[in-house]
C-alpha atoms as a PDB file:
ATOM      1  CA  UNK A   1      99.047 123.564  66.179  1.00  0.00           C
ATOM      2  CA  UNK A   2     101.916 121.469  67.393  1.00  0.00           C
ATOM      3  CA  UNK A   3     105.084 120.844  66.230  1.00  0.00           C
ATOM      4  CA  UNK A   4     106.629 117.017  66.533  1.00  0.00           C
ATOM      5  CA  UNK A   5     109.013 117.784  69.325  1.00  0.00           C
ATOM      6  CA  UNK A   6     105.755 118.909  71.640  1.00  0.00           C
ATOM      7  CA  UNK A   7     103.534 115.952  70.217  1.00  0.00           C
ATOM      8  CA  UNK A   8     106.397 113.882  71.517  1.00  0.00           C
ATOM      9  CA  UNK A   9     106.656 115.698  74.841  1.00  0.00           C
ATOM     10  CA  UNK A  10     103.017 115.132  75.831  1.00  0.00           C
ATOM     11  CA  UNK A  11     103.105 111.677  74.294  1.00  0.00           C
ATOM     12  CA  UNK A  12     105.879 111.009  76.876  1.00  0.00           C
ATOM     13  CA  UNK A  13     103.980 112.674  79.616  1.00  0.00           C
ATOM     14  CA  UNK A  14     100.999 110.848  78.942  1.00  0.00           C
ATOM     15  CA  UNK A  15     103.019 107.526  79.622  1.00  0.00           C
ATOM     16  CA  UNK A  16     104.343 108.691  83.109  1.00  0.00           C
ATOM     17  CA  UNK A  17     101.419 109.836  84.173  1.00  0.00           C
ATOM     18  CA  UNK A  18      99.558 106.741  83.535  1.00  0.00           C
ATOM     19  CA  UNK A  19     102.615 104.893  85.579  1.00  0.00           C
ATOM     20  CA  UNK A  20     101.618 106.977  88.735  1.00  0.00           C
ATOM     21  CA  UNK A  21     103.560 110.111  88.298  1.00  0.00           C
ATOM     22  CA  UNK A  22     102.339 113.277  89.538  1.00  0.00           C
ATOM     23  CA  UNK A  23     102.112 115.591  86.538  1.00  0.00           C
ATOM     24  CA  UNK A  24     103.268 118.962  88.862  1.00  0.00           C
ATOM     25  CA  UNK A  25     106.387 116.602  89.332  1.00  0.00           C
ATOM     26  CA  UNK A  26     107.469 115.525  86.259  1.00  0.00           C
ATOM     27  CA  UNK A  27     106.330 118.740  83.635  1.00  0.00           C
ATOM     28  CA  UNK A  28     108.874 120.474  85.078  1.00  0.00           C
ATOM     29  CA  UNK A  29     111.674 118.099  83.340  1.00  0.00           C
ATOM     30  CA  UNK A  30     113.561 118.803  80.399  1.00  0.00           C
ATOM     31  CA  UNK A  31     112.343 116.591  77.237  1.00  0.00           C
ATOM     32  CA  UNK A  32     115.695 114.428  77.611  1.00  0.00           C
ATOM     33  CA  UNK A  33     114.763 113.770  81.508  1.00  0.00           C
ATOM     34  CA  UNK A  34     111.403 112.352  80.542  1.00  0.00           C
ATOM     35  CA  UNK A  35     112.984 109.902  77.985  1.00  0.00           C
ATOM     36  CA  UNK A  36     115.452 109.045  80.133  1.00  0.00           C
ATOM     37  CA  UNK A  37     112.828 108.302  83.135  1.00  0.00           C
ATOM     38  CA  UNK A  38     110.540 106.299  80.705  1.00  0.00           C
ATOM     39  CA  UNK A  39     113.349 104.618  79.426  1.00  0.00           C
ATOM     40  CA  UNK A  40     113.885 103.747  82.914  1.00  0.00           C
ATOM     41  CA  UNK A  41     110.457 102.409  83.881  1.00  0.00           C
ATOM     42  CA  UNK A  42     110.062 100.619  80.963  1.00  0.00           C
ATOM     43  CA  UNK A  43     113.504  98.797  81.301  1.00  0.00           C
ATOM     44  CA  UNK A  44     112.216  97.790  84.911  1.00  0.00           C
ATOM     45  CA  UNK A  45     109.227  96.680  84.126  1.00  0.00           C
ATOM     46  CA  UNK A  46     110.735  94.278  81.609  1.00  0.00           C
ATOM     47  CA  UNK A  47     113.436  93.029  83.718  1.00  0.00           C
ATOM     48  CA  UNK A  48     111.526  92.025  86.724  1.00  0.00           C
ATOM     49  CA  UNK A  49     111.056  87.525  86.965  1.00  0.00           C
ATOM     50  CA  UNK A  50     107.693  87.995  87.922  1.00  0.00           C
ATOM     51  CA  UNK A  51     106.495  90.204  84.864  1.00  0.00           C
ATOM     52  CA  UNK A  52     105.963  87.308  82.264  1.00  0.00           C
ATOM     53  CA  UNK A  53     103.239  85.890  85.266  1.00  0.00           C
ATOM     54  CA  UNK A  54     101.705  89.820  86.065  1.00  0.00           C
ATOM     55  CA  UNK A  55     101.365  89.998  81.877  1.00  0.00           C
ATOM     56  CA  UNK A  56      98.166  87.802  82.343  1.00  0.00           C
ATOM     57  CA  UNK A  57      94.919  90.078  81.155  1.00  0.00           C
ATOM     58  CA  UNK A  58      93.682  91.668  84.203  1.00  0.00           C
ATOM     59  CA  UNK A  59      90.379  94.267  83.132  1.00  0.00           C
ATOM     60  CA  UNK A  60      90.317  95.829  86.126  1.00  0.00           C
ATOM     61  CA  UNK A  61      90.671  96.608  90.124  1.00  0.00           C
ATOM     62  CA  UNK A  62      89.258  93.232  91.180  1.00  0.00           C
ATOM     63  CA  UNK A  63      91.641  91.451  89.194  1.00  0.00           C
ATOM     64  CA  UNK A  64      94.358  93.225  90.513  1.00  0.00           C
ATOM     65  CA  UNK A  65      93.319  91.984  93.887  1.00  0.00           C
ATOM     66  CA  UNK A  66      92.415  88.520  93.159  1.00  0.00           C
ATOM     67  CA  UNK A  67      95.622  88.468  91.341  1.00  0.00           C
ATOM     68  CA  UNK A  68      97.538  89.534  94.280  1.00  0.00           C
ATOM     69  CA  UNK A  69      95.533  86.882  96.821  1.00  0.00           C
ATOM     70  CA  UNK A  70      96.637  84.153  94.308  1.00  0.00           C
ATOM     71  CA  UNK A  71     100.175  85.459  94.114  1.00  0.00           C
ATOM     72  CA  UNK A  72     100.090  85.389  98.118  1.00  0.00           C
ATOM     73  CA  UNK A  73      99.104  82.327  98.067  1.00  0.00           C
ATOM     74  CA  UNK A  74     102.070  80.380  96.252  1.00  0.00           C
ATOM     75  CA  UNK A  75     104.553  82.397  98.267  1.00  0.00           C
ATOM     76  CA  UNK A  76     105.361  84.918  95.335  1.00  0.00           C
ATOM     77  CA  UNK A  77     106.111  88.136  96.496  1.00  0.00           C
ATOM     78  CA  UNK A  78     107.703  89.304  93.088  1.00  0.00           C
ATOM     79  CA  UNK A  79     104.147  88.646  91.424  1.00  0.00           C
ATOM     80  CA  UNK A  80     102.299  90.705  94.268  1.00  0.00           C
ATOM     81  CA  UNK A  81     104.602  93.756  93.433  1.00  0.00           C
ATOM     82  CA  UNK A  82     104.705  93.357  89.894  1.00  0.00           C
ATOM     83  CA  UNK A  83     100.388  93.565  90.135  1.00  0.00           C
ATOM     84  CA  UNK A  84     100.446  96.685  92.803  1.00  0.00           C
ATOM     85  CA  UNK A  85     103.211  98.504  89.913  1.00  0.00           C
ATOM     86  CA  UNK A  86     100.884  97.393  87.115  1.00  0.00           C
ATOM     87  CA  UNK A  87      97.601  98.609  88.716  1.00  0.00           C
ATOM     88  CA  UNK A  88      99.463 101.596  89.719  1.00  0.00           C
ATOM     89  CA  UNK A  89     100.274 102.140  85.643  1.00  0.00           C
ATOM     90  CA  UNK A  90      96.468 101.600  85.336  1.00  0.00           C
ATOM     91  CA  UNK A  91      94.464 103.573  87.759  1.00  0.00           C
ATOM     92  CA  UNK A  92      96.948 105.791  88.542  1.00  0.00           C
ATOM     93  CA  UNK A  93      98.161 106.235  92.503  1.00  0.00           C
ATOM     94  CA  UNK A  94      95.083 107.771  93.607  1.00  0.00           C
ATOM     95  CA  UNK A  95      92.953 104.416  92.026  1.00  0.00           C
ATOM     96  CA  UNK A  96      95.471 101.972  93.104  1.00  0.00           C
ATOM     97  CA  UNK A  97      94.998 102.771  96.750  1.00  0.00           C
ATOM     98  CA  UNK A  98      91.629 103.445  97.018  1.00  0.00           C
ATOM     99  CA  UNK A  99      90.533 100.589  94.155  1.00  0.00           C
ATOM    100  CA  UNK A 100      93.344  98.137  94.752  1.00  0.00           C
ATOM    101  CA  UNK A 101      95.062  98.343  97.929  1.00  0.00           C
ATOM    102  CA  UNK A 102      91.916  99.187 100.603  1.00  0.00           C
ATOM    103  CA  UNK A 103      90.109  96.017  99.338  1.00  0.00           C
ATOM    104  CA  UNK A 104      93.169  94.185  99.057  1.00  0.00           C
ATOM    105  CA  UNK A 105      94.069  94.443 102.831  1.00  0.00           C
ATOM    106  CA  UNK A 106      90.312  93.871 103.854  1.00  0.00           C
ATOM    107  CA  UNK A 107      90.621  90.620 101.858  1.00  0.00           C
ATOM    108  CA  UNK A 108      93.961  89.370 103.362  1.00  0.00           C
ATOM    109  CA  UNK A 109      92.260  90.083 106.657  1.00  0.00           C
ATOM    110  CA  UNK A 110      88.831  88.351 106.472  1.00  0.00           C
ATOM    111  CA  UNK A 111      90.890  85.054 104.896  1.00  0.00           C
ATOM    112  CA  UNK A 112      93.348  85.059 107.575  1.00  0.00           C
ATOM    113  CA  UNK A 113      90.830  85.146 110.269  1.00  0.00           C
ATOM    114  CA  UNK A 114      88.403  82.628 108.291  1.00  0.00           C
ATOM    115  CA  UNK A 115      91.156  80.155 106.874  1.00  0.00           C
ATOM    116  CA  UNK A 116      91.163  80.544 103.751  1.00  0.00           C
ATOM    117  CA  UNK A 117      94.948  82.272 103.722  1.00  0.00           C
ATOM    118  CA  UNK A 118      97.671  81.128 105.798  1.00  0.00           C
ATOM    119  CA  UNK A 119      99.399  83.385 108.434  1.00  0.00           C
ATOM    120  CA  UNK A 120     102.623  83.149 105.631  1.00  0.00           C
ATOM    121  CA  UNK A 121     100.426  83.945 103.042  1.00  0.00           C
ATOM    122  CA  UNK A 122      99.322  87.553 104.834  1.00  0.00           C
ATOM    123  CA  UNK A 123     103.503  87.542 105.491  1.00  0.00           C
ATOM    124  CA  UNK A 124     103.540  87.459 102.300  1.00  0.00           C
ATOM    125  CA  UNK A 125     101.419  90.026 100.861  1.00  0.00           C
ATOM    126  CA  UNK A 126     101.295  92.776 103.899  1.00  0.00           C
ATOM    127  CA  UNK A 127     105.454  92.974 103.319  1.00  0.00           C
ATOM    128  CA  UNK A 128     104.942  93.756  99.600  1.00  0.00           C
ATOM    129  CA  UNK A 129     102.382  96.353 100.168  1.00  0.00           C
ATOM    130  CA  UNK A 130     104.309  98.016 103.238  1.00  0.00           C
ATOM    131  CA  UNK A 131     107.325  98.102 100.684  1.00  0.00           C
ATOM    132  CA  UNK A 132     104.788 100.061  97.774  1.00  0.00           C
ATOM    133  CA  UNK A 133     102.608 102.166 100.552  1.00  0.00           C
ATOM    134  CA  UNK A 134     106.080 103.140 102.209  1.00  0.00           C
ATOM    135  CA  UNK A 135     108.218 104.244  98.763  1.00  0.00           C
ATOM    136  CA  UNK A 136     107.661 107.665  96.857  1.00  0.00           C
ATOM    137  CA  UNK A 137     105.914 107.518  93.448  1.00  0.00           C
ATOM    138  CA  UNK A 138     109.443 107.618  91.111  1.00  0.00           C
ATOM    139  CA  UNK A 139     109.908 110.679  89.954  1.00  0.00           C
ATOM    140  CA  UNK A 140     108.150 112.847  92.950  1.00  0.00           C
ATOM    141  CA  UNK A 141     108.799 115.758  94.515  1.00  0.00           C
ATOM    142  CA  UNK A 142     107.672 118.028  97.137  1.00  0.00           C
ATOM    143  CA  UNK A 143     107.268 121.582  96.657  1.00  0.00           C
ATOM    144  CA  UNK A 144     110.096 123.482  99.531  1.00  0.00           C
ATOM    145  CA  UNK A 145     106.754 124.739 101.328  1.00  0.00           C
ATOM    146  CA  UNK A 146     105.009 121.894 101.676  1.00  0.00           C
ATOM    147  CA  UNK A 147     103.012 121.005 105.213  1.00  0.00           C
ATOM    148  CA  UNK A 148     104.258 118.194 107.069  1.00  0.00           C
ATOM    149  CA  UNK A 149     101.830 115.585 108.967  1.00  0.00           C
ATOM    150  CA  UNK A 150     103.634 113.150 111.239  1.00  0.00           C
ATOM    151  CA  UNK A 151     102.182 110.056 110.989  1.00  0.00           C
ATOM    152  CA  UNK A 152     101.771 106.506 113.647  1.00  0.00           C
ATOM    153  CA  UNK A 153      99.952 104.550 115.729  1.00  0.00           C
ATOM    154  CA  UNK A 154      99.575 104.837 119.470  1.00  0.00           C
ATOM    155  CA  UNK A 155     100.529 102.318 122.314  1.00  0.00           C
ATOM    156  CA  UNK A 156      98.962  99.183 122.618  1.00  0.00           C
ATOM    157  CA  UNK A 157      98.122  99.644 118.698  1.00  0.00           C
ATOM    158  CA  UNK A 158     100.251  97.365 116.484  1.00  0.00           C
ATOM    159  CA  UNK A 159      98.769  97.712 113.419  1.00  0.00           C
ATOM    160  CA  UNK A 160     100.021  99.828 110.971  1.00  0.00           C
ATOM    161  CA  UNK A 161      99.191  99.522 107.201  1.00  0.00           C
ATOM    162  CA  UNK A 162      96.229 102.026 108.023  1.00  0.00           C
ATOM    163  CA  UNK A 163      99.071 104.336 108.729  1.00  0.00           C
ATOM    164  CA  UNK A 164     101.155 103.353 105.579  1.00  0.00           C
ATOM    165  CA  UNK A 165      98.361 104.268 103.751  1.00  0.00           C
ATOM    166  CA  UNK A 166      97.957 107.714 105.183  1.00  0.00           C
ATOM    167  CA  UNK A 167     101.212 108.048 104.212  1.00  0.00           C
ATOM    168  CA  UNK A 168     101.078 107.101 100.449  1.00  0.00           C
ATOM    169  CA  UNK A 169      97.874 108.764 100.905  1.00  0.00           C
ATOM    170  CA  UNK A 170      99.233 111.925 101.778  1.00  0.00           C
ATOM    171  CA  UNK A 171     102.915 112.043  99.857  1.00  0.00           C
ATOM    172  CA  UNK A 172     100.417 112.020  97.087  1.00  0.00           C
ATOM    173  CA  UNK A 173      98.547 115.135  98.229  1.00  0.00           C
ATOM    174  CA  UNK A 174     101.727 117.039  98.287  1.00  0.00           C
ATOM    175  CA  UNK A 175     102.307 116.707 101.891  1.00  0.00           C
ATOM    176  CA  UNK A 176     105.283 116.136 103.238  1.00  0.00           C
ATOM    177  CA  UNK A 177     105.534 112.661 105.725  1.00  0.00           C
ATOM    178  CA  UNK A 178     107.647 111.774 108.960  1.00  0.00           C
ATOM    179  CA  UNK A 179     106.116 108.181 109.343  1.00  0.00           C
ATOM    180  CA  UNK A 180     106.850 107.232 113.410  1.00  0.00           C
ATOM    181  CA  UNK A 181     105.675 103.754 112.752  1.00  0.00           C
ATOM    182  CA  UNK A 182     103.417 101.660 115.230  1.00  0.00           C
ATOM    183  CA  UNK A 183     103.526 101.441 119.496  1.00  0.00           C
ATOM    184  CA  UNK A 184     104.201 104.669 120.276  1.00  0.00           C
ATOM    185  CA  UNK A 185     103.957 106.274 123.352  1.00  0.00           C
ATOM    186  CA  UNK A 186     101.684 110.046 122.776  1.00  0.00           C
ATOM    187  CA  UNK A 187     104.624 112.130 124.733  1.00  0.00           C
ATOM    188  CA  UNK A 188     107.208 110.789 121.923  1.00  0.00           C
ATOM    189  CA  UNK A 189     104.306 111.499 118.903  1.00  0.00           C
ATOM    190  CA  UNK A 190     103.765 115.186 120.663  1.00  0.00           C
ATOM    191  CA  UNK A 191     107.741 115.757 120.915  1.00  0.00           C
ATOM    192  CA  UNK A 192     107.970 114.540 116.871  1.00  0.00           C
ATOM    193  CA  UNK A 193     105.104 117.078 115.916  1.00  0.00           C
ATOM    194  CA  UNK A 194     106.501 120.283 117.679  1.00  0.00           C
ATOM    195  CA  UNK A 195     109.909 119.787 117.168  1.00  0.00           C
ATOM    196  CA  UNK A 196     109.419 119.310 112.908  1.00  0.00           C
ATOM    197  CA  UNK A 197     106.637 122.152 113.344  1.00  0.00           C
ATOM    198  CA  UNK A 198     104.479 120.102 111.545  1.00  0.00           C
ATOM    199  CA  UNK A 199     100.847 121.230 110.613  1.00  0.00           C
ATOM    200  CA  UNK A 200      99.345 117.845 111.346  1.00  0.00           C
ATOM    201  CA  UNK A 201      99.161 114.362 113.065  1.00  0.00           C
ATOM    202  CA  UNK A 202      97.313 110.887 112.118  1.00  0.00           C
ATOM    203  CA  UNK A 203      96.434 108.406 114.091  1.00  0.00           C
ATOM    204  CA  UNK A 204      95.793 104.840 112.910  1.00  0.00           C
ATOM    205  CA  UNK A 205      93.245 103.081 115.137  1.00  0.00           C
ATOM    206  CA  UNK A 206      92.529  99.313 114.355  1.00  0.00           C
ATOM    207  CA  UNK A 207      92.535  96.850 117.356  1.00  0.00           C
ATOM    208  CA  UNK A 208      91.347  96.849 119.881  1.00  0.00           C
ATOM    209  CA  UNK A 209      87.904  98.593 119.416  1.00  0.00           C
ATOM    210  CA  UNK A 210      86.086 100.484 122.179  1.00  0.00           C
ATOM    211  CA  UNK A 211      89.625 100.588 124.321  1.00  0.00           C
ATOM    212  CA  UNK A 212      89.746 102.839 127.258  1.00  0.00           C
ATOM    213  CA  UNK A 213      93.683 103.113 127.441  1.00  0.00           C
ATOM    214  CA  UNK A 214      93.411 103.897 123.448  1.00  0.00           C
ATOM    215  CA  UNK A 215      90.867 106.457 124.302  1.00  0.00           C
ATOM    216  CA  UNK A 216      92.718 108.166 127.051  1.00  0.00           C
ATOM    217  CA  UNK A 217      95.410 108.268 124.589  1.00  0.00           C
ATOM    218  CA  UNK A 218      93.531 110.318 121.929  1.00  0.00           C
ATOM    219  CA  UNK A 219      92.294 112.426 124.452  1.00  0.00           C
ATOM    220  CA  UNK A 220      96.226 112.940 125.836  1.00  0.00           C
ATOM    221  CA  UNK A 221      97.631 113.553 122.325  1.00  0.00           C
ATOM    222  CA  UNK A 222      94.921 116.053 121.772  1.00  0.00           C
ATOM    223  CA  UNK A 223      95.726 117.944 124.803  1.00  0.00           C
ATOM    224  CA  UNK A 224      99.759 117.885 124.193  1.00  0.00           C
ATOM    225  CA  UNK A 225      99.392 119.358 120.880  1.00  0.00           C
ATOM    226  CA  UNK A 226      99.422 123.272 120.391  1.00  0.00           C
ATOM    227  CA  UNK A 227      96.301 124.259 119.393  1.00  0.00           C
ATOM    228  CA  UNK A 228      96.730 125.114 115.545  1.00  0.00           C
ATOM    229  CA  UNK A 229      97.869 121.605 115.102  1.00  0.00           C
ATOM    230  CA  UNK A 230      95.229 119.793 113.205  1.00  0.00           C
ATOM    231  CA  UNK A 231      94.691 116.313 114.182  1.00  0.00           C
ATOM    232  CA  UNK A 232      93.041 113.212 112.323  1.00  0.00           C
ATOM    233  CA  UNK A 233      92.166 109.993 113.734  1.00  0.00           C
ATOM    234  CA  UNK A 234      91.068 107.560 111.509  1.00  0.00           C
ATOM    235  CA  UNK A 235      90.868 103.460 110.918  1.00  0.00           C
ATOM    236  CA  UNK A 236      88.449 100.595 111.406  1.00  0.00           C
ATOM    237  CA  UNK A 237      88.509 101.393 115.285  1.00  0.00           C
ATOM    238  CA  UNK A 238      88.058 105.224 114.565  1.00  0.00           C
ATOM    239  CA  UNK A 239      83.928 105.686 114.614  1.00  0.00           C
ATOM    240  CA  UNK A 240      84.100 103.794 118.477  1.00  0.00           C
ATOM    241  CA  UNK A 241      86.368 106.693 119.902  1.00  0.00           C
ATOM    242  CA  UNK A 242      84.359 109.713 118.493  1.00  0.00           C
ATOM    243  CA  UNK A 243      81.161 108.603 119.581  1.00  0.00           C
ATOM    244  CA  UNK A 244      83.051 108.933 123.183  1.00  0.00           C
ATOM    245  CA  UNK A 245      85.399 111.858 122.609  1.00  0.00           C
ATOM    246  CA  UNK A 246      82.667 114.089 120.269  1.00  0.00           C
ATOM    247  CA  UNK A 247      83.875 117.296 122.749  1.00  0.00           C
ATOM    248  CA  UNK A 248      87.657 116.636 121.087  1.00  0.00           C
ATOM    249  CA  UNK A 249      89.384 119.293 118.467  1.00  0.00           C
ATOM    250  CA  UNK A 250      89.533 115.890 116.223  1.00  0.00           C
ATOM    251  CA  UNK A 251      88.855 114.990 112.626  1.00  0.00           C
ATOM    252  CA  UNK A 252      87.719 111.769 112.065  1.00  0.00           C
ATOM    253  CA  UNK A 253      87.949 109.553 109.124  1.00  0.00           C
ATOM    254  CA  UNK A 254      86.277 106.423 108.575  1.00  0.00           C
ATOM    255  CA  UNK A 255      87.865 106.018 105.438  1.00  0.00           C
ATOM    256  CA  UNK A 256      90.345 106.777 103.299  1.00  0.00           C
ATOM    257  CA  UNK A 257      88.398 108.888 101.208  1.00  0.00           C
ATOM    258  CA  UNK A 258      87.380 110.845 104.647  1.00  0.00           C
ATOM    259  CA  UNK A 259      91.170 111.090 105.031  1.00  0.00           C
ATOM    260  CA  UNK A 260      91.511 112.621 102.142  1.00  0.00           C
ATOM    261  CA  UNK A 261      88.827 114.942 102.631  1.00  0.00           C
ATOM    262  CA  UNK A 262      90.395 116.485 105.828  1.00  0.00           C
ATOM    263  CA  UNK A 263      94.112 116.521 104.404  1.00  0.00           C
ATOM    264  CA  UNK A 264      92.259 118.993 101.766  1.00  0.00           C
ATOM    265  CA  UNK A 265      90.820 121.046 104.205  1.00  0.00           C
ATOM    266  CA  UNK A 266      93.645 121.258 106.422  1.00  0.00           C
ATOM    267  CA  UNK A 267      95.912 122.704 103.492  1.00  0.00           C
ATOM    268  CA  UNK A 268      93.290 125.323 102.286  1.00  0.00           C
END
C-alpha cells in the first residue's frame, strides 16, 4: 500500500517522535527536513563526552533517575543531561517529566535535607534540569493562535523548578510561555498578564507552607486579574492555600498531572 519513499518518511518520523518531537510539529516538514533533523540529533547524541557513560542499560524511569542521582553525585553534569535527553528519546516528553523529572526533583530534595547528597550535588543536578525544563523540544513550534499562560512564583517564594515544569509542561500542550521566573511582586505578574493578553497565569507555591503573606498574595493576584483570565495555583504548598481561599476563582493543582488537567480545560 506504500511505496519506499513513504515507508521511509514514517520510518523517519517514528525516530523523532520517539526523541520527544511533537508529531503536529515535525509532519509538516519536507522528507529532506526530517533527514536533515535526524541527521542532526543523531550526530549530537554521538558527539556529546558523557554519552559513552549514559550508554549503560537503563530499562526504565527509575534508572533514569538513579542514574541521574549517581551522575550528581561525582559532579557530572554532562552525564545528568545526556540521561534527561535519553529518557526523553524513551518515554517521550510527556513520560520524561511526569516519570523522570517529578521523582527526580523529589529525590534531590529528600537527600539534600537527609544527607545523603551534598548542597553541590543538588547544584549540580537542579542546573541541568532548569537547562532541559527551560529549552523547547528541537524541532517545535507553536501554532500563530496559540494561548499564552505567563508563568512565576510570587514574593517571598524562591523556588522555582515547579514553575519550570509548568513551563515544559505547557510548551508541550501547545501553549505558548512568558516564564517571569521566581520573587515576584503580584502588581508586576498582573502588569505581564494584561499587557501580553494572555489567557492564563501559574503560580508555583513550595515554601513556606500555610504562609499568610503568600496567601494574601493569591488572593491579590486573583483580584488584579480581569475576570476571563484563568488562573492555576499549584505546587507542594498548593493544597494549604485552597483549604483557606476555597471562595477564590482558582484552579488548583496538586500535581502535575492536575496541571495538566486544567491547561486542557482552559483551552477547550
Amino acid at each position: 500500500m506504500y511505496c519506499d519513499d513513504e515507508v521511509s518518511r514514517l520510518t523517519i518520523l517514528r525516530e523523532l517522535t520517539e526523541r520527544g518531537y511533537r508529531i503536529g510539529n515535525v509532519a509538516k516538514l519536507t522528507t529532506l527536513a526530517l533527514q536533515e533533523l535526524l541527521q542532526k540529533e543523531q550526530t549530537q547524541g554521538a558527539a556529546s563526552p558523557a554519552a559513552a557513560k549514559a550508554e549503560e542499560e537503563i530499562e526504565g524511569p527509575k534508572q533514569f533517575v538513579s542514574g541521574c542521582i549517581d551522575a550528581a553525585k561525582k559532579y557530572e553534569p554532562d552525564r545528568v543531561r545526556q540521561l534527561l535527553i535519553r529518557a526523553r528519546m524513551s518515554l517521550g516528553q510527556r513520560g520524561m517529566l511526569h516519570q523522570v523529572i517529578c521523582p527526580l526533583i523529589a529525590e534531590i530534595g529528600t537527600g539534600w535535607q537527609e544527607g545523603h547528597l551534598r548542597m553541590g550535588h543538588e547544584h549540580v543536578a537542579t542546573a541541568v534540569i532548569r537547562e532541559v525544563l527551560l529549552a523547547p523540544v528541537p524541532g517545535s513550534t507553536l501554532a500563530t493562535n496559540a494561548p499564552e499562560i505567563v508563568v512565576g512564583t510570587p514574593v517571598g517564594e524562591i523556588h522555582e523548578l515547579g514553575a519550570m515544569l509548568v513551563v515544559s509542561s505547557a510548551r508541550d500542550l501547545g501553549w505558548r510561555v512568558t516564564y517571569l521566573g521566581p520573587n515576584l511582586p503580584v502588581e508586576e505578574i498582573a502588569a505581564c498578564v494584561k499587557s501580553r493578553n494572555a489567557a492564563a497565569v501559574a503560580l508555583s507555591v513550595v515554601y513556606p507552607e500555610g504562609c499568610p503573606v503568600i496567601e494574601e498574595k493569591i488572593r491579590r493576584l486573583r483580584e488584579l486579574l480581569p475576570e476571563p483570565v484563568a488562573m492555576i495555583v499549584g505546587g507542594r504548598a498548593a493544597a494549604g492555600y485552597h483549604e483557606k481561599l476555597p471562595d477564590l476563582k482558582i484552579q488548583w493543582a496538586s500535581c502535575l498531572h492536575d496541571l495538566d488537567k486544567a491547561l486542557m480545560k482552559i483551552r477547550r
